[in-house]
Protein backbone atom coordinates (compact mmCIF):
# COMPACT_ATOMS: atom_id res chain seq x y z
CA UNK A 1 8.42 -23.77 59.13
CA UNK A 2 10.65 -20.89 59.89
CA UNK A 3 10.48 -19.40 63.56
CA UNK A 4 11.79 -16.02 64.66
CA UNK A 5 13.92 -15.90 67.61
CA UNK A 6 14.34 -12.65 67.73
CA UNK A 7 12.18 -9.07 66.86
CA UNK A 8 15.63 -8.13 64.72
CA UNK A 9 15.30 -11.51 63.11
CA UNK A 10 11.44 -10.75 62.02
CA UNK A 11 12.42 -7.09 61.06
CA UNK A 12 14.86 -8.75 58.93
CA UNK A 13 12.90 -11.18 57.07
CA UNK A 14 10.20 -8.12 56.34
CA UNK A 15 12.65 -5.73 55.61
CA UNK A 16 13.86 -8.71 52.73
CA UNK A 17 10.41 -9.43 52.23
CA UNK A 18 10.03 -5.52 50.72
CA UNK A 19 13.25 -5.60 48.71
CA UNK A 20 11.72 -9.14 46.52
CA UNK A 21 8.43 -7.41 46.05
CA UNK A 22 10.16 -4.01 45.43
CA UNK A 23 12.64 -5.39 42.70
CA UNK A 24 9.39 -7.72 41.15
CA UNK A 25 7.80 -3.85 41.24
CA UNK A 26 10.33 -2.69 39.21
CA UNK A 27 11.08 -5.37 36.82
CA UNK A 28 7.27 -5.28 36.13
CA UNK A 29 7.54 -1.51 35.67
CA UNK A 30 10.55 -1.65 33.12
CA UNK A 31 8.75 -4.80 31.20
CA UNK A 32 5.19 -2.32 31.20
CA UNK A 33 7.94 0.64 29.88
CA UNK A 34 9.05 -1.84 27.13
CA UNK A 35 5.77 -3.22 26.03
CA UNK A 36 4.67 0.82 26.29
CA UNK A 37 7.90 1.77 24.25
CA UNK A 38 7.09 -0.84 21.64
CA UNK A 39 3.89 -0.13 21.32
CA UNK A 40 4.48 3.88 20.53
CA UNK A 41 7.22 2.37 17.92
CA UNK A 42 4.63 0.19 16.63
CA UNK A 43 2.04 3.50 16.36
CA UNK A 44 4.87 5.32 14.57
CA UNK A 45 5.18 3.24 11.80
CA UNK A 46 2.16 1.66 11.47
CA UNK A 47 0.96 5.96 11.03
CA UNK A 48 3.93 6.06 8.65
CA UNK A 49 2.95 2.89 6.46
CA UNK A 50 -0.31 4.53 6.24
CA UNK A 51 1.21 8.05 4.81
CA UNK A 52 2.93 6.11 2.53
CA UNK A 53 0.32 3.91 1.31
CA UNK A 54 -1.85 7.40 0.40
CA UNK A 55 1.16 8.51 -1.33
CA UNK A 56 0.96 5.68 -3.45
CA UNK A 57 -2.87 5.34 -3.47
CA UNK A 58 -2.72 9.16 -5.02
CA UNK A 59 0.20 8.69 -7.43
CA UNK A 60 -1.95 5.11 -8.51
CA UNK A 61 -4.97 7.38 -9.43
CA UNK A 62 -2.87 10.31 -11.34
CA UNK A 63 -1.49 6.99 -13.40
CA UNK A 64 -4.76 5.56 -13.81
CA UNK A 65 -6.52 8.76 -14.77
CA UNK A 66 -2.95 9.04 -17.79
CA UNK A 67 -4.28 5.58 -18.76
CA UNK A 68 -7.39 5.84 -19.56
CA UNK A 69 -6.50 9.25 -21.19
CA UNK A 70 -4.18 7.03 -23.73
CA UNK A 71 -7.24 4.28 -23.86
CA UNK A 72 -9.22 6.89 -24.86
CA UNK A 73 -6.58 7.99 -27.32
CA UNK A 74 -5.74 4.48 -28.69
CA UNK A 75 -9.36 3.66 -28.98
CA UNK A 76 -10.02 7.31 -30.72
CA UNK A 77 -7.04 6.58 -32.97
CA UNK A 78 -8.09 3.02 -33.59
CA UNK A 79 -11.75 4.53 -34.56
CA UNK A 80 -10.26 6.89 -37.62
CA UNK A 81 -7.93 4.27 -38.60
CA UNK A 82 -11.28 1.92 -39.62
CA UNK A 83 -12.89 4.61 -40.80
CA UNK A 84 -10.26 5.69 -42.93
CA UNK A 85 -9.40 1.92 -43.79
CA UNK A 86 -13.20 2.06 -44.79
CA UNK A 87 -13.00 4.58 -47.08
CA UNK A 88 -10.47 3.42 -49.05
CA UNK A 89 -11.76 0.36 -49.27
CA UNK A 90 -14.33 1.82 -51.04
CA UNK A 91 -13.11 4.34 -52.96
CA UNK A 92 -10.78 1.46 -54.37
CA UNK A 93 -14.00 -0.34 -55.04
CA UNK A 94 -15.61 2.53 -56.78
CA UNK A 95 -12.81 3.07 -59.00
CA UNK A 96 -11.85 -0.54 -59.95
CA UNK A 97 -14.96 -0.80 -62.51
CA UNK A 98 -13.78 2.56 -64.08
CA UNK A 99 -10.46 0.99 -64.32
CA UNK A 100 -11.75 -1.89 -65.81
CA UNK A 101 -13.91 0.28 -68.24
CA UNK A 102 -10.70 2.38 -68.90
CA UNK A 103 -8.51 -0.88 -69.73
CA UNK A 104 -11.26 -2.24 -72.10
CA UNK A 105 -10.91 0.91 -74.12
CA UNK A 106 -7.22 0.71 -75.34
């Protein structure tokens, strides 16, 4: 155990005794500025990722909205084609027998 043998000597050893716990102070202060800095950064982009992910949530639903505009389309298109397809199949039906008829004749 340490023992003073003079006031100057324990005036010393307090007056180095407030310069450890002053620099552990600071370092604790810069490490609390870092881990504040970080954490701003951190805000910054994680705000930023979320502009960006709108931006592509609202460009996702103009596209979706254009496909099911061509669905519709496609499936409009695909309609008229049958029909069409269904008509001719039996309009070629209808005429075969007069065809037939026609043939028989010459």
């Amino acid at each position: 155990m340490w023992t003073p043998n003079s006031y100057d000597e324990v005036l010393m050893a307090l007056s180095d005794f407030h310069t450890d716990i002053n620099d552990n102070f600071q370092e604790i202060n810069a490490r609390l500025n870092d881990i504040a800095q970080t954490s701003e950064n951190l805000t910054k982009i994680t705000e930023g990722n979320a502009v960006k992910l709108e931006k592509i949530y609202a460009k996702l639903e103009k596209m979706n909205v254009h496909f099911e505009e061509i669905n519709t389309t496609l499936q409009d298109r695909s309609a008229r084609d049958t029909e069409r397809d269904t008509l001719r199949d039996k309009t070629k039906e209808s005429k075969e027998p007069e065809n037939k008829k026609f043939k028989s004749k010459l």
